[in-house]
Protein backbone atom coordinates (compact mmCIF):
# COMPACT_ATOMS: atom_id res chain seq x y z
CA UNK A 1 -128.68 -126.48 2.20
CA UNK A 2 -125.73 -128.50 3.86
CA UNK A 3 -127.12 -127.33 7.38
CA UNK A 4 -124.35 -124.63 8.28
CA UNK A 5 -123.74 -120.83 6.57
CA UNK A 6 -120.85 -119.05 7.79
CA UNK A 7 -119.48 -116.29 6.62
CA UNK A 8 -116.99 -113.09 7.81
CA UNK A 9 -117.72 -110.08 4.95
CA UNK A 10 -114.92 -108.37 5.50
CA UNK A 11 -112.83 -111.94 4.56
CA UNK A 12 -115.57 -111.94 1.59
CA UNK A 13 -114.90 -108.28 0.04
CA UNK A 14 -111.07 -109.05 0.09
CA UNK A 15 -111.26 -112.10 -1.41
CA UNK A 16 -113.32 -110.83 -4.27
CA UNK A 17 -110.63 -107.91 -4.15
CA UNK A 18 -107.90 -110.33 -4.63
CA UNK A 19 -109.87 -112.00 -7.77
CA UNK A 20 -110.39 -108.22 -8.80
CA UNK A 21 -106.36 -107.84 -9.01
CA UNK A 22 -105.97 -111.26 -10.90
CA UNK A 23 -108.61 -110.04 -13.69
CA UNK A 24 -106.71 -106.90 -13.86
CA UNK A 25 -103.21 -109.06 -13.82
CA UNK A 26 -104.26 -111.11 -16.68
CA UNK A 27 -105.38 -107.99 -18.76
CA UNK A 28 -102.20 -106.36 -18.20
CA UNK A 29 -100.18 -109.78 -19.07
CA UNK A 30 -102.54 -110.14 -22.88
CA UNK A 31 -101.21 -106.17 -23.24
CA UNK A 32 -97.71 -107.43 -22.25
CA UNK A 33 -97.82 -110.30 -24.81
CA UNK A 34 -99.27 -108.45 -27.80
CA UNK A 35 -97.02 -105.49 -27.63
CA UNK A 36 -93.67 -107.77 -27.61
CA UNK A 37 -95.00 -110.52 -30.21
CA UNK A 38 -95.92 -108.80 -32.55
CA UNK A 39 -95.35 -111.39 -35.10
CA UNK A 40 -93.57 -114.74 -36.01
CA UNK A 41 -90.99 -113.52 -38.80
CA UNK A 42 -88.17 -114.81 -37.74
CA UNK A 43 -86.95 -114.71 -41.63
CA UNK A 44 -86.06 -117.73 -44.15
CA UNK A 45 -84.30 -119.86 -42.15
CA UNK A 46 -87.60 -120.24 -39.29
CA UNK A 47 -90.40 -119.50 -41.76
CA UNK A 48 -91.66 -123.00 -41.86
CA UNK A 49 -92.69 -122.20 -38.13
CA UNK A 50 -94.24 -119.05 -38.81
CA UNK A 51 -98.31 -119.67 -39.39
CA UNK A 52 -98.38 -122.28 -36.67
CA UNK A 53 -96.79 -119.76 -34.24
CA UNK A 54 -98.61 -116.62 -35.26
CA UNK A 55 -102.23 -118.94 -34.08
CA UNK A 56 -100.51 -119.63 -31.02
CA UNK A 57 -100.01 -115.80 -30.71
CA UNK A 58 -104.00 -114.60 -31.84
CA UNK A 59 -105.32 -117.84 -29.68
CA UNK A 60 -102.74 -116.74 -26.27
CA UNK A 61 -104.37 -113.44 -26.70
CA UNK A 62 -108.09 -114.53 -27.29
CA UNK A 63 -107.43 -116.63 -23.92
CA UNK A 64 -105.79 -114.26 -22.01
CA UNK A 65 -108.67 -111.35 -22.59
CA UNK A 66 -111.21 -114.22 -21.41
CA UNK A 67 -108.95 -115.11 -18.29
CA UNK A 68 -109.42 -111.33 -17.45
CA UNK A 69 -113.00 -111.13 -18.32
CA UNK A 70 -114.05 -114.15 -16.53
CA UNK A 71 -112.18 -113.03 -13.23
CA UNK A 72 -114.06 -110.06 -13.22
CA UNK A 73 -117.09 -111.86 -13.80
CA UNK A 74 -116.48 -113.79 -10.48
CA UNK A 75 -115.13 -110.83 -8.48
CA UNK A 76 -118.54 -109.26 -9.21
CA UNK A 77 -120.70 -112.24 -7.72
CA UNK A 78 -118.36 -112.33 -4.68
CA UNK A 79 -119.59 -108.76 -4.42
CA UNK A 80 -122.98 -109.31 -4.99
CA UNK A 81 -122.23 -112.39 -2.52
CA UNK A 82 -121.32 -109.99 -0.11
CA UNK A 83 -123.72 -107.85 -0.17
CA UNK A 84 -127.16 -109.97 -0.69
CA UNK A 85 -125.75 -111.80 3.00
CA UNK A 86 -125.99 -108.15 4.62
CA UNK A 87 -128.89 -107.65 3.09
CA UNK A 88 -130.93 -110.77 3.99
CA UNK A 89 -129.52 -111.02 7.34
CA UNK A 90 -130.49 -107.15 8.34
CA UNK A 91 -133.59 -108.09 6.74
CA UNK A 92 -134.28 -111.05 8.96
CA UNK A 93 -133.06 -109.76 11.79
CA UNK A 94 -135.50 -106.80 11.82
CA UNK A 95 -138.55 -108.90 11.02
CA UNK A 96 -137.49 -110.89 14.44
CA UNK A 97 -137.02 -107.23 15.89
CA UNK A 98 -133.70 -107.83 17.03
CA UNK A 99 -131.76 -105.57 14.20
CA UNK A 100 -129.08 -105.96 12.10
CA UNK A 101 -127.04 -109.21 13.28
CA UNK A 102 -123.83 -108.49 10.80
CA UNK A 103 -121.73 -105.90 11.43
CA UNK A 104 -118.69 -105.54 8.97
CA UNK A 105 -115.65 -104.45 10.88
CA UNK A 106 -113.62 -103.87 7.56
CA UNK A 107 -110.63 -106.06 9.32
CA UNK A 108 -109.78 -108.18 6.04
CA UNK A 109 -107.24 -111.26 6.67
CA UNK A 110 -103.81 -109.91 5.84
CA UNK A 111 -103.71 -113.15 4.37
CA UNK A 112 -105.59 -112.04 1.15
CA UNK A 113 -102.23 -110.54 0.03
CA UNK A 114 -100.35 -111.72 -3.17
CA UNK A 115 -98.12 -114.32 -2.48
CA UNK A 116 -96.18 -113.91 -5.92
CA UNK A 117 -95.05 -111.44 -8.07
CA UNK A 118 -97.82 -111.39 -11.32
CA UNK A 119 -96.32 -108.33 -13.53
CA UNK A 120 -93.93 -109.86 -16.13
CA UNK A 121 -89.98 -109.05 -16.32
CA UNK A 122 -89.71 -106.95 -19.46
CA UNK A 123 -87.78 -109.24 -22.26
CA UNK A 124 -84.45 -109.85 -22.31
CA UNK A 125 -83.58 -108.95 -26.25
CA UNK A 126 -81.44 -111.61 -27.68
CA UNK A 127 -78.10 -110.16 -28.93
CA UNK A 128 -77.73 -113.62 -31.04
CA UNK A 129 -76.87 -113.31 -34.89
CA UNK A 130 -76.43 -116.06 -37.46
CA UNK A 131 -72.95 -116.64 -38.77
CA UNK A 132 -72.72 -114.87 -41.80
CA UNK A 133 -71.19 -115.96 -45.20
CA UNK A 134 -67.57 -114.63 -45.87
CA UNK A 135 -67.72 -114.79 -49.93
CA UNK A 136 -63.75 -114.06 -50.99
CA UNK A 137 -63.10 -111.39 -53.69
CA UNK A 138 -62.89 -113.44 -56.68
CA UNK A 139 -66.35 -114.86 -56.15
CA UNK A 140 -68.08 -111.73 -55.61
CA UNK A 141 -66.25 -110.92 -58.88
CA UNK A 142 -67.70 -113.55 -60.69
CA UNK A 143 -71.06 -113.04 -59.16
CA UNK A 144 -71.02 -109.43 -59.75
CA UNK A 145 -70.58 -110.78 -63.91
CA UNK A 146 -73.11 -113.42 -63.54
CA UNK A 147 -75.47 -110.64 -62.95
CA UNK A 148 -74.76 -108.16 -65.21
CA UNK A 149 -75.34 -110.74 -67.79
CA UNK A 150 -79.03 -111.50 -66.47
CA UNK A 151 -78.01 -114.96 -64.19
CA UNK A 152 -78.91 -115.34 -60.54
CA UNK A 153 -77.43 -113.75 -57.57
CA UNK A 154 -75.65 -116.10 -55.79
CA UNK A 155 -74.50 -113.91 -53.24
CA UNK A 156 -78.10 -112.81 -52.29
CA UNK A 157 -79.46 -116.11 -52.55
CA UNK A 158 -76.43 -118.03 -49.90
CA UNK A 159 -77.24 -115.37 -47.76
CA UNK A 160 -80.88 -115.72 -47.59
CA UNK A 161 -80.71 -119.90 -47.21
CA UNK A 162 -78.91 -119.02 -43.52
CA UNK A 163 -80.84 -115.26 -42.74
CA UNK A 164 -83.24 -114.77 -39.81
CA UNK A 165 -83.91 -112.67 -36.70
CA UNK A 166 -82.82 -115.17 -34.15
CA UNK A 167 -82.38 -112.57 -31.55
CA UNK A 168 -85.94 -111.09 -32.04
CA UNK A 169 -86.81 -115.27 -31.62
CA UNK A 170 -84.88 -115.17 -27.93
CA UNK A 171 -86.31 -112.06 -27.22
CA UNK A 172 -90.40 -113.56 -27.89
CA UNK A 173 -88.78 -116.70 -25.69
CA UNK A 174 -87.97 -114.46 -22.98
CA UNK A 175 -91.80 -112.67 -23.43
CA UNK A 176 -93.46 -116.50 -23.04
CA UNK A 177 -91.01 -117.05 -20.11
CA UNK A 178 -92.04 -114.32 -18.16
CA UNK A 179 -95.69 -115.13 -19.49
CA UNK A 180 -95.53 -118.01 -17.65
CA UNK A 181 -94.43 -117.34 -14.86
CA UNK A 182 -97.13 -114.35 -14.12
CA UNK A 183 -99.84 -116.98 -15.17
CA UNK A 184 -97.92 -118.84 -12.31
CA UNK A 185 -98.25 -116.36 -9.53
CA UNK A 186 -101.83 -115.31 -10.82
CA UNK A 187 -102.74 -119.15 -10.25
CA UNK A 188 -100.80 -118.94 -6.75
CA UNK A 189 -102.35 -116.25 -5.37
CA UNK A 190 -106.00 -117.41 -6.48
CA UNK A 191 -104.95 -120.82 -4.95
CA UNK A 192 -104.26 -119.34 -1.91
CA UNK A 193 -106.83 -116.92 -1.24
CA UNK A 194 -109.35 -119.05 -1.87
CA UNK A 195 -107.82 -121.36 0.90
CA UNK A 196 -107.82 -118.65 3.24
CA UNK A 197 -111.53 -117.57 2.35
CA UNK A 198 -113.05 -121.10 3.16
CA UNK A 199 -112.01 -120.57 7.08
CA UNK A 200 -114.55 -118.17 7.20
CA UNK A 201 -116.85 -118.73 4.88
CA UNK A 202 -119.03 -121.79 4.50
CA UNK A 203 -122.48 -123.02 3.12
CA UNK A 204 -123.78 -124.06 -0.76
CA UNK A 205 -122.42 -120.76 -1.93
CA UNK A 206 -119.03 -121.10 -0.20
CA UNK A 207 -118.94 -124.72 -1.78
CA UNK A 208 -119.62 -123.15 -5.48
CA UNK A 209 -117.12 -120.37 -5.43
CA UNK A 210 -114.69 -122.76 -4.23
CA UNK A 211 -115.39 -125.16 -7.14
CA UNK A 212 -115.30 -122.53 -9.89
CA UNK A 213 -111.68 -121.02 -8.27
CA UNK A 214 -110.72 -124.75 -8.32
CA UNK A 215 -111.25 -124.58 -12.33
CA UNK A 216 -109.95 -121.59 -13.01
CA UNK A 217 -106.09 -122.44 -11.02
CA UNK A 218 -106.21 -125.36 -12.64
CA UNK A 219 -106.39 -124.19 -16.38
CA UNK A 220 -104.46 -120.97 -15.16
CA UNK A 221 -101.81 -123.47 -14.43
CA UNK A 222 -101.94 -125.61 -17.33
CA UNK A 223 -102.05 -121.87 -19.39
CA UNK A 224 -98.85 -121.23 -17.78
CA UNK A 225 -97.45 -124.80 -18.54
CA UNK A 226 -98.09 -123.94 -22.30
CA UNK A 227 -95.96 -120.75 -22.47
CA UNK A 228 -93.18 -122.35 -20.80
CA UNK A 229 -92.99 -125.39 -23.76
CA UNK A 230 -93.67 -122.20 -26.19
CA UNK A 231 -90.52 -120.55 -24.90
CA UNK A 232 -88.43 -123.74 -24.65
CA UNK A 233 -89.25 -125.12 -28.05
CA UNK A 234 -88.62 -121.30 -29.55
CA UNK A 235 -85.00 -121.76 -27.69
CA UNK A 236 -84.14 -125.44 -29.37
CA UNK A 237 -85.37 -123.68 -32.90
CA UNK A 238 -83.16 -120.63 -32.61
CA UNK A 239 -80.34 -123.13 -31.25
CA UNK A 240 -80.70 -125.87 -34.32
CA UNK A 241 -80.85 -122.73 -36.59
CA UNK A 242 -77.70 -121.41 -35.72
CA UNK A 243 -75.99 -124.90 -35.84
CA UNK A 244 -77.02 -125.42 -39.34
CA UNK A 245 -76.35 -121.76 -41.01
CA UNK A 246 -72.93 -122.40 -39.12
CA UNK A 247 -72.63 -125.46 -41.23
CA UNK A 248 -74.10 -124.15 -44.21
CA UNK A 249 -71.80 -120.97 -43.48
CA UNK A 250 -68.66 -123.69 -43.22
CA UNK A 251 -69.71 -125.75 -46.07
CA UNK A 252 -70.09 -122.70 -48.79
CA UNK A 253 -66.72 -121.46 -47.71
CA UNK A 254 -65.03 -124.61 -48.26
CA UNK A 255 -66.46 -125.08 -51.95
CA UNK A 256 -65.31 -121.63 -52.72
CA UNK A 257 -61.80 -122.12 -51.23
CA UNK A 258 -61.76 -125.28 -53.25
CA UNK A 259 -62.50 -123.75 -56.49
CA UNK A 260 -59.95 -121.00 -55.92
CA UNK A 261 -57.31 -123.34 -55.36
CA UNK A 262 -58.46 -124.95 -58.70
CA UNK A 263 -57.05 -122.10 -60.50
CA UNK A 264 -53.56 -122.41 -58.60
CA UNK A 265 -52.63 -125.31 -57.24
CA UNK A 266 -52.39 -127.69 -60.63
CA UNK A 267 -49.89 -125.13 -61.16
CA UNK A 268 -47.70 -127.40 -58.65
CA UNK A 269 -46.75 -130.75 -60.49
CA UNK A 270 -48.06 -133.82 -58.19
CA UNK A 271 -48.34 -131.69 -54.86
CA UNK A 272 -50.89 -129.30 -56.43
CA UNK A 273 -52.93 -132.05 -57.56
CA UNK A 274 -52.99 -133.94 -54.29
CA UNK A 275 -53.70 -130.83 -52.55
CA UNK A 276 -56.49 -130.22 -54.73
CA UNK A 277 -57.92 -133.71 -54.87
CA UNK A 278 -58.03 -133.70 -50.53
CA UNK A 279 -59.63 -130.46 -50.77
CA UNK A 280 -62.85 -131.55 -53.10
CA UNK A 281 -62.78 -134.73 -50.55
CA UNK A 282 -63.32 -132.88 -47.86
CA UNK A 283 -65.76 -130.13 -49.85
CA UNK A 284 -67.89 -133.15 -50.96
CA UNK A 285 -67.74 -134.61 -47.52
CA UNK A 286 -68.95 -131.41 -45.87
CA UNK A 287 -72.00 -130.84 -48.39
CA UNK A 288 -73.30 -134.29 -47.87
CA UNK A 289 -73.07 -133.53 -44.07
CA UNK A 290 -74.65 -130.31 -44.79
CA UNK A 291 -77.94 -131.99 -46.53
CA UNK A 292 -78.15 -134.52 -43.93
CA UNK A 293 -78.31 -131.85 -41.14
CA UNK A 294 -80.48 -129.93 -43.36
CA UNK A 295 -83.00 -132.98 -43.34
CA UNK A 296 -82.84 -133.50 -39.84
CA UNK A 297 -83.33 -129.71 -39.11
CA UNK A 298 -86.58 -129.45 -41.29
CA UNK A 299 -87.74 -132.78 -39.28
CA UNK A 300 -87.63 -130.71 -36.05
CA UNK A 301 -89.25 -127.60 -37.51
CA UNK A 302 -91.87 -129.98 -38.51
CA UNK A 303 -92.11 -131.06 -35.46
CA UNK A 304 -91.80 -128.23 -33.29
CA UNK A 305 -94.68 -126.58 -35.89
CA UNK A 306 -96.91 -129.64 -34.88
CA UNK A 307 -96.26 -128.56 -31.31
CA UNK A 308 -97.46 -124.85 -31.78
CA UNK A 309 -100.58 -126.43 -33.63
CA UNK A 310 -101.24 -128.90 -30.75
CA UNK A 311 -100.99 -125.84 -28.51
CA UNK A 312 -103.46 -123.74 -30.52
CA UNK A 313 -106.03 -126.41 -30.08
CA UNK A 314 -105.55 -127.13 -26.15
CA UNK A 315 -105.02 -123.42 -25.41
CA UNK A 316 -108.91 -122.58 -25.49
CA UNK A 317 -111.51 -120.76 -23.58
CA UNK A 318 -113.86 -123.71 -23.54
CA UNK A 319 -111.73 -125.11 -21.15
CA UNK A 320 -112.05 -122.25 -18.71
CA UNK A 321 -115.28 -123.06 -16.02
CA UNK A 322 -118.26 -121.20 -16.94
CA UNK A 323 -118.93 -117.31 -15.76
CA UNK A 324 -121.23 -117.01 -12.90
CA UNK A 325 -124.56 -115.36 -13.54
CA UNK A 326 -125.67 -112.58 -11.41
CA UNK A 327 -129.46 -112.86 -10.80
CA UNK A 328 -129.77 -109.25 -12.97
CA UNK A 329 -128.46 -110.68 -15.72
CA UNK A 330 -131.31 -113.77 -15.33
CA UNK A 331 -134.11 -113.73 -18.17
């Protein structure tokens, strides 16, 4: 023993109240997550992203339920807490013939309440689109032909190099924002009550609790850390995406309104042909900007797909501090 046990039940049964309502906060926040991500198809343009991301989803999920689960867990022993210190001490107290020494008034520190908000915003929904391909009537004419005679569809397959969801992206950023900043409050509140608790209640068990709320704010917080890089690096994605299709977008268009001028301007002795030969400068200048951009772009996917993989395997359980044990549950 350390020599002094203190404790006020009333203080004791809110606290584990308060733990109760973070369990319960962190259920409601895996049922938030999993009904708006429900995948990471975010089409062509974002796929290399996709089966890093979709982890991070199943593993946020797996956490989250064991956040709940082990909150619960420890709101029980404060209630068992609770009640074994009536227990013994009415015990005691009787053998001494003296009766009961603790009496619960039921007055719980108003201090016990939330100090943050814990239920997530719902999503913003991104309105965002990708800049779409403008193909001019004599192309789609000699697409359309190209077809019919068994060749590819170039049409279809310009369209699909730039097409994605990137407002369904921005609307899964805003879900991990607001993540985050539940797990936030959730970690506040369990920071806080657990400050207030240890004015009243002191001894070996006291010093325990306090030591496995210690662990669980601090991977709360580094939990809530994650989802806020999740959301940010989903942002810079969706933003490089739409910078390249736009250049892809601008690129395509200037080939095609160089090869329609090839069938008019020769017509013009000298001008035409200077006309013509700036415009295949500046086409050829544009693709070769285009596949640099392109490189650099698939760079950052790889990199922001090593970040969603890095996340998957800090964003355990095994990090969490162990669940208490009740003495029922002993062998």
């Amino acid at each position: 023993m350390d020599g002094q046990l203190t404790v006020e039940l009333a203080d004791l049964r809110g606290w584990a109240r308060q733990v109760g309502r973070a369990a319960d906060d962190c259920g409601y926040l895996a049922d938030y997550v999993r009904s708006f991500v429900p995948d990471g198809d975010f089409g062509p343009i974002l796929a290399l992203i996709r089966s890093d991301y979709e982890r991070l989803v199943a593993r946020v999920d797996e956490v989250l339920a064991v956040d709940a689960a082990r909150l619960a867990e420890t709101q029980a022993a404060l209630q068992h807490a609770a009640t074994r210190y009536a227990h013994t001490d009415a015990r005691v107290a009787q053998d001494l013939g003296v009766g009961v020494a603790i009496v619960d008034d039921g007055r719980v520190d108003p201090r016990f309440g939330d100090t943050g908000p814990t239920t997530p915003e719902p999503p913003v929904c991104g309105g965002e689109v990708l800049p779409m391909i403008s193909l001019t009537w004599g192309f789609s004419q000699a697409n359309d032909l190209l077809v019919s005679i068994g060749g590819p569809d170039l049409r279809r397959e310009l369209t699909d190099l730039v097409a994605g969801d990137i407002g369904k992206a921005l609307t899964q950023a805003s879900v991990w924002e607001s993540s985050a900043q539940a797990l936030a409050a959730i970690r506040g509140n369990l920071a806080h009550g657990s400050e207030v608790v240890g004015r009243s209640w002191a001894g070996e068990a006291a010093s325990s609790s306090r030591a496995l709320t210690d662990g669980l704010v601090a991977e709360l917080g580094s939990q809530s850390d994650t989802l806020a890089l999740v959301a940010e690096h989903l942002r810079d994605a969706v933003a490089q995406a739409v910078d390249v299709a736009q250049l892809v977008a601008d690129a395509i268009q200037l080939v095609i309104s160089t090869f329609v001028a090839g069938w008019t301007l020769p017509s013009i002795p000298i001008f035409g042909q200077l006309q013509l030969a700036d415009k295949l400068k500046d086409a050829l200048r544009l693709v070769w900007e285009a596949r640099k951009v392109l490189a650099v772009f698939w760079s950052f996917l790889v990199c922001i797909k090593d970040a969603f993989s890095m996340a998957v395997d800090g964003f355990g359980a095994a990090a969490l501090p162990p669940a208490p044990v009740l003495p029922a549950r002993l062998a």
